[in-house]
C-alpha atoms as a PDB file:
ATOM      1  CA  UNK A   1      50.252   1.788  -5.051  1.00  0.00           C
ATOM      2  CA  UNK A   2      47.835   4.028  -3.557  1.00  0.00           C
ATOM      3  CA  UNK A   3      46.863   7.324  -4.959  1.00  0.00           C
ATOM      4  CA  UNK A   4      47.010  10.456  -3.168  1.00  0.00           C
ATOM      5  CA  UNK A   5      43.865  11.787  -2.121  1.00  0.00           C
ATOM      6  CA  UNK A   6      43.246  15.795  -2.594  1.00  0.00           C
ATOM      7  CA  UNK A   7      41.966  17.483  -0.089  1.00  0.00           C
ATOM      8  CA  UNK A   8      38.466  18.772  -0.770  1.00  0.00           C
ATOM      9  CA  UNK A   9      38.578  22.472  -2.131  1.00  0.00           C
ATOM     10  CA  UNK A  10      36.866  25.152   0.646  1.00  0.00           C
ATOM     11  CA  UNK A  11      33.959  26.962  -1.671  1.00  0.00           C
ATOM     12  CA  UNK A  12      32.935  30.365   0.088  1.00  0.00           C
ATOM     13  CA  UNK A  13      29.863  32.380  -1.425  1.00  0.00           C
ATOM     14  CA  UNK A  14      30.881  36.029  -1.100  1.00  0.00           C
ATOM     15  CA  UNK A  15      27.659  38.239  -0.969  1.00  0.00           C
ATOM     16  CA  UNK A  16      28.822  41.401  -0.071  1.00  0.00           C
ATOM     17  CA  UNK A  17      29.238  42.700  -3.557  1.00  0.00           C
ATOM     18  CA  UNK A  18      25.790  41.775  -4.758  1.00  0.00           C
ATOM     19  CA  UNK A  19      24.639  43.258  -1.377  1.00  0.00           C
ATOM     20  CA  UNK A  20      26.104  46.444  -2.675  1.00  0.00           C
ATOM     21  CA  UNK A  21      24.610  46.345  -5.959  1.00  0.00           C
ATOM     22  CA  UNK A  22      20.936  46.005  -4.220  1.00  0.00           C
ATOM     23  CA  UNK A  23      21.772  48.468  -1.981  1.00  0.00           C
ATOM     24  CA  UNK A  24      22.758  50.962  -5.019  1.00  0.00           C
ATOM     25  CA  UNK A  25      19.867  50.078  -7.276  1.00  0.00           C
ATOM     26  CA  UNK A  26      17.651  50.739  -4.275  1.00  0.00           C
ATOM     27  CA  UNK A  27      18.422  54.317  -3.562  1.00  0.00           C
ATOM     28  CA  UNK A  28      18.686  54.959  -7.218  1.00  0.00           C
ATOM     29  CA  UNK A  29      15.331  54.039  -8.127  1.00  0.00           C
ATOM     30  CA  UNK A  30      13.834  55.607  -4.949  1.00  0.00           C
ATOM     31  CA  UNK A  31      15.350  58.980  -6.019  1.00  0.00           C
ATOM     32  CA  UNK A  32      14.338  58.765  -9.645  1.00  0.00           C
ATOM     33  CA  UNK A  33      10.729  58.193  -8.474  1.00  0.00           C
ATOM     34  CA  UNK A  34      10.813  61.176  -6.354  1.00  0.00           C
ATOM     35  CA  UNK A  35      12.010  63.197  -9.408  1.00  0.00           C
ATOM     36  CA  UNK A  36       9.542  61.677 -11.457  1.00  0.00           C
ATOM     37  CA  UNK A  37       6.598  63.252  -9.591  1.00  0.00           C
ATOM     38  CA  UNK A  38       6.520  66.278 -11.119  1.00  0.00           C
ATOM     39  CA  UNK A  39       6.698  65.294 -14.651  1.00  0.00           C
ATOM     40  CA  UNK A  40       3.855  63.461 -14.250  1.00  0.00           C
ATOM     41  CA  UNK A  41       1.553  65.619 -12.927  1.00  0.00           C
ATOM     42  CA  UNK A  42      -1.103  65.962 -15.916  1.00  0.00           C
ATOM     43  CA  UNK A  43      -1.705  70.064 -17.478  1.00  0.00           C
ATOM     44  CA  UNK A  44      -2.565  70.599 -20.676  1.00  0.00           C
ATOM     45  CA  UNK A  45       0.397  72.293 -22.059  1.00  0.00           C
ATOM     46  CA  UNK A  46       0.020  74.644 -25.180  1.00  0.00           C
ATOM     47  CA  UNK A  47       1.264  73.477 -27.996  1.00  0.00           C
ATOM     48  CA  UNK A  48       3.978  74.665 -30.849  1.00  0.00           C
ATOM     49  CA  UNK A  49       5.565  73.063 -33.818  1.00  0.00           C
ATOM     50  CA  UNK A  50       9.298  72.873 -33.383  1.00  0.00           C
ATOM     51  CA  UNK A  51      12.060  73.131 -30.265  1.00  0.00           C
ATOM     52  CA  UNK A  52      13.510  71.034 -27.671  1.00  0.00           C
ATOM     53  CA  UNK A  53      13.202  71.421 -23.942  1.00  0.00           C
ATOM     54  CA  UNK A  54      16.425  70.681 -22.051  1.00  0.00           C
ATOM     55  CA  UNK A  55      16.445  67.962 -19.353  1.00  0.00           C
ATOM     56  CA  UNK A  56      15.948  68.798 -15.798  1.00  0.00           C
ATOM     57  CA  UNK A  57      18.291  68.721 -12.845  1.00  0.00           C
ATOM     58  CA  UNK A  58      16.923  68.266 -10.366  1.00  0.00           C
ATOM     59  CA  UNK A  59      19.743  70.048  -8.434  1.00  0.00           C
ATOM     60  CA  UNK A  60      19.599  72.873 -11.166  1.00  0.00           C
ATOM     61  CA  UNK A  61      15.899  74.066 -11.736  1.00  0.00           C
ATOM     62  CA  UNK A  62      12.703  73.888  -9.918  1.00  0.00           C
ATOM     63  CA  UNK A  63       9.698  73.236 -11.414  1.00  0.00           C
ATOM     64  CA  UNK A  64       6.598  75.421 -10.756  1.00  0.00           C
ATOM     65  CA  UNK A  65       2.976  73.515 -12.487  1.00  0.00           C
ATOM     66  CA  UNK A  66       0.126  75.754 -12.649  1.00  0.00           C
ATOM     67  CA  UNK A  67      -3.291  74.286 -12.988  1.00  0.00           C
ATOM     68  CA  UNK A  68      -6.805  75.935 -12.918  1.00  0.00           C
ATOM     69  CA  UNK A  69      -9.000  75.292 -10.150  1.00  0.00           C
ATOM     70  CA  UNK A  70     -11.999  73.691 -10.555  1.00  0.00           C
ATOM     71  CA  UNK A  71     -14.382  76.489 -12.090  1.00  0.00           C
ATOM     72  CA  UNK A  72     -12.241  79.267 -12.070  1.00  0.00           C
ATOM     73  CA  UNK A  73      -9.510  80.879 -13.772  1.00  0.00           C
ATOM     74  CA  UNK A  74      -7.615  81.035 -10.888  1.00  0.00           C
ATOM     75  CA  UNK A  75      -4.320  78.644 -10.098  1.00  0.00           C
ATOM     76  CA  UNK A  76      -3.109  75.560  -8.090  1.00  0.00           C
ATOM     77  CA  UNK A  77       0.210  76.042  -7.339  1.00  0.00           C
ATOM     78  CA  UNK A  78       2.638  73.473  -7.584  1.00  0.00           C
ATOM     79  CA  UNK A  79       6.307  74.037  -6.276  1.00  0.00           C
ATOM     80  CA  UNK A  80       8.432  70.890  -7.163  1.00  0.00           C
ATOM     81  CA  UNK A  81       6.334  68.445  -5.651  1.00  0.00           C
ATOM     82  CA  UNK A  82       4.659  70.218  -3.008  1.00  0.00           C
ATOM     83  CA  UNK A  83       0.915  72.465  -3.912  1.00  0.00           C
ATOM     84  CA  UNK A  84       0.858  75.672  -1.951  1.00  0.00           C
ATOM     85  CA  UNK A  85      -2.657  77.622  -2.297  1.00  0.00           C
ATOM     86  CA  UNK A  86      -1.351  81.441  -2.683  1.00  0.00           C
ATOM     87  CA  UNK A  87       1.241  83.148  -4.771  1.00  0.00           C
ATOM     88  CA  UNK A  88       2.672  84.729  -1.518  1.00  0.00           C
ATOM     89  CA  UNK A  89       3.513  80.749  -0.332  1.00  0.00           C
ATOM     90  CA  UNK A  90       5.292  80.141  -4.066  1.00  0.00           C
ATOM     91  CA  UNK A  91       7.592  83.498  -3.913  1.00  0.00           C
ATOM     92  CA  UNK A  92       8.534  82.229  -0.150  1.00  0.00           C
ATOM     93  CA  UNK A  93       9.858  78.332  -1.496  1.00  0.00           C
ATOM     94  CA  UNK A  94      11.488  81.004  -4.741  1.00  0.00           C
ATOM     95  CA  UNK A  95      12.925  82.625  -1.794  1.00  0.00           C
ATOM     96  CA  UNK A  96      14.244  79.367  -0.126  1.00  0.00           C
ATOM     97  CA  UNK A  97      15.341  77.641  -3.307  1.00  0.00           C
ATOM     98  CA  UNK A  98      17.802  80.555  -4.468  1.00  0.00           C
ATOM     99  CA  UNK A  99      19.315  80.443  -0.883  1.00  0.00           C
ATOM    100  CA  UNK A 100      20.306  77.234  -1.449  1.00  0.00           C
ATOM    101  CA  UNK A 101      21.178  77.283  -5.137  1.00  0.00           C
ATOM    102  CA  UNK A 102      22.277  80.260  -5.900  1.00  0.00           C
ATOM    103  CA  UNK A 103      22.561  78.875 -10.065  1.00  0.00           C
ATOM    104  CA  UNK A 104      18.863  77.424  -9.666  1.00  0.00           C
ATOM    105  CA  UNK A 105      16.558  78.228 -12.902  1.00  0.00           C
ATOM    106  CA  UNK A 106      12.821  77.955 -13.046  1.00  0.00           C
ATOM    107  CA  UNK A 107      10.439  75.890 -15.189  1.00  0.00           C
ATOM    108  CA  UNK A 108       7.282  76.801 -15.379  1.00  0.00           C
ATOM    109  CA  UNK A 109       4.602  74.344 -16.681  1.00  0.00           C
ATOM    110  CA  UNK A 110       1.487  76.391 -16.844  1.00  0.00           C
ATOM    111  CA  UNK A 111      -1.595  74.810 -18.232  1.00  0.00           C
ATOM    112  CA  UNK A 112      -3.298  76.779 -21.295  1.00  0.00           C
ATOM    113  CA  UNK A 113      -6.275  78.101 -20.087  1.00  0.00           C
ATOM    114  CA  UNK A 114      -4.668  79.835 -17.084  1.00  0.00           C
ATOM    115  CA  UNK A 115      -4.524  83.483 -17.848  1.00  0.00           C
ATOM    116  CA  UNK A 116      -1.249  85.132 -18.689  1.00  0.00           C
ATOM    117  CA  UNK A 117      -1.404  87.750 -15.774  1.00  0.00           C
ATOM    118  CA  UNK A 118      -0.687  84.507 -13.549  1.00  0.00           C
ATOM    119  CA  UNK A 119       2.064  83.501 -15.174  1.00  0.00           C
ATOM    120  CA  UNK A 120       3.933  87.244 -14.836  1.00  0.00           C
ATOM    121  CA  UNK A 121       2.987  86.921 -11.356  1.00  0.00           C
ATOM    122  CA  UNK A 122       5.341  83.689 -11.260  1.00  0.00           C
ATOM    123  CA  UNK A 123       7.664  85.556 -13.497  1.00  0.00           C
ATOM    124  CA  UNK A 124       7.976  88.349 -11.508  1.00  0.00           C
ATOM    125  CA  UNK A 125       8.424  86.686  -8.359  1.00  0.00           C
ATOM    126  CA  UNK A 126      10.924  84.699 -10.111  1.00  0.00           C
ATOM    127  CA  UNK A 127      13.115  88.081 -10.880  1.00  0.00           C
ATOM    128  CA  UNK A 128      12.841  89.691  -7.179  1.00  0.00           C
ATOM    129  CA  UNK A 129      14.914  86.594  -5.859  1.00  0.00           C
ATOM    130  CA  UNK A 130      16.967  86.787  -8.770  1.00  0.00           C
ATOM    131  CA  UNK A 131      16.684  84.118 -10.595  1.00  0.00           C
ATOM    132  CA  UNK A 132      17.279  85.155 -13.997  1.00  0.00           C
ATOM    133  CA  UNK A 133      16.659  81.995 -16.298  1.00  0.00           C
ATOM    134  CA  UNK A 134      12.526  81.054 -16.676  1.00  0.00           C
ATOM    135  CA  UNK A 135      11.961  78.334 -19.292  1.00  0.00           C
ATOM    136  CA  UNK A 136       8.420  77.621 -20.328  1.00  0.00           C
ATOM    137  CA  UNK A 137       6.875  74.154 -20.909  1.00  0.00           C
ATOM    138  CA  UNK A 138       4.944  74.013 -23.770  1.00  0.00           C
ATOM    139  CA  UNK A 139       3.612  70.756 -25.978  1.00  0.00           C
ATOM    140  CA  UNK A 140       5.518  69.985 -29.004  1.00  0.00           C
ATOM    141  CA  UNK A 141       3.484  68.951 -32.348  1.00  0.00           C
ATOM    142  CA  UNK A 142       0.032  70.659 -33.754  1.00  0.00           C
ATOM    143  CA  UNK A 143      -3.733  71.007 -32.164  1.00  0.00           C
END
């Protein structure tokens, strides 16, 4: 008696799904290293002993980093990502930022040695285009 042969089982690899998954991990981590350019821009932030800073969105605030330029008091502007020389070019991306987030709030990461009157300047700006929220960076713990 002879015994029925199967016939041999069809084996398809599917890769579309694990195409997707690259795909997805991709633009993730190519967005998440454009948002981590501004947190890692080095200023010596001052420094106080308690309080939590809130996470930034970056669809929600914008960032402003002020460090001094080399022998002077005077500040490097830096708008999100982007360093503009004057404080007329940082109210003008203020300007552009609240058109297109109305809800947008402003951190400011100032480093401490820049004088406060540059900082109200910022401030100030801020107000005009109405942005009402300012939070200020500072470093948590002592010295």
């Amino acid at each position: 008696m002879k015994v029925p042969k199967k016939p041999p089982i069809n084996v398809q690899l599917n890769l579309t799904p694990m195409v997707d998954l690259i795909m997805n991990l991709l633009i993730f981590f190519m967005l998440v290293s454009q948002m981590s350019v501004v947190e890692k821009t080095p200023v010596d932030l001052p420094r106080m002993s308690q309080g939590r800073a809130s996470i930034i969105k970056p669809d929600d605030k914008i960032a402003i980093t002020m460090k001094p330029a080399s022998g002077t008091q005077m500040p490097i502007y830096q708008v999100g990502s982007i360093v503009v020389s004057n404080m007329a070019e940082v109210s003008r991306r203020l300007q552009q930022v609240k058109a297109s987030s109305p809800s947008v709030e402003l951190v400011l990461r100032a480093d401490k040695t820049i004088p406060y009157r540059y900082i109200r300047e910022v401030m100030q700006a801020a107000g005009r285009h109405g942005i009402a929220t300012v939070e200020i960076s500072v470093m948590l713990g002592s010295s």
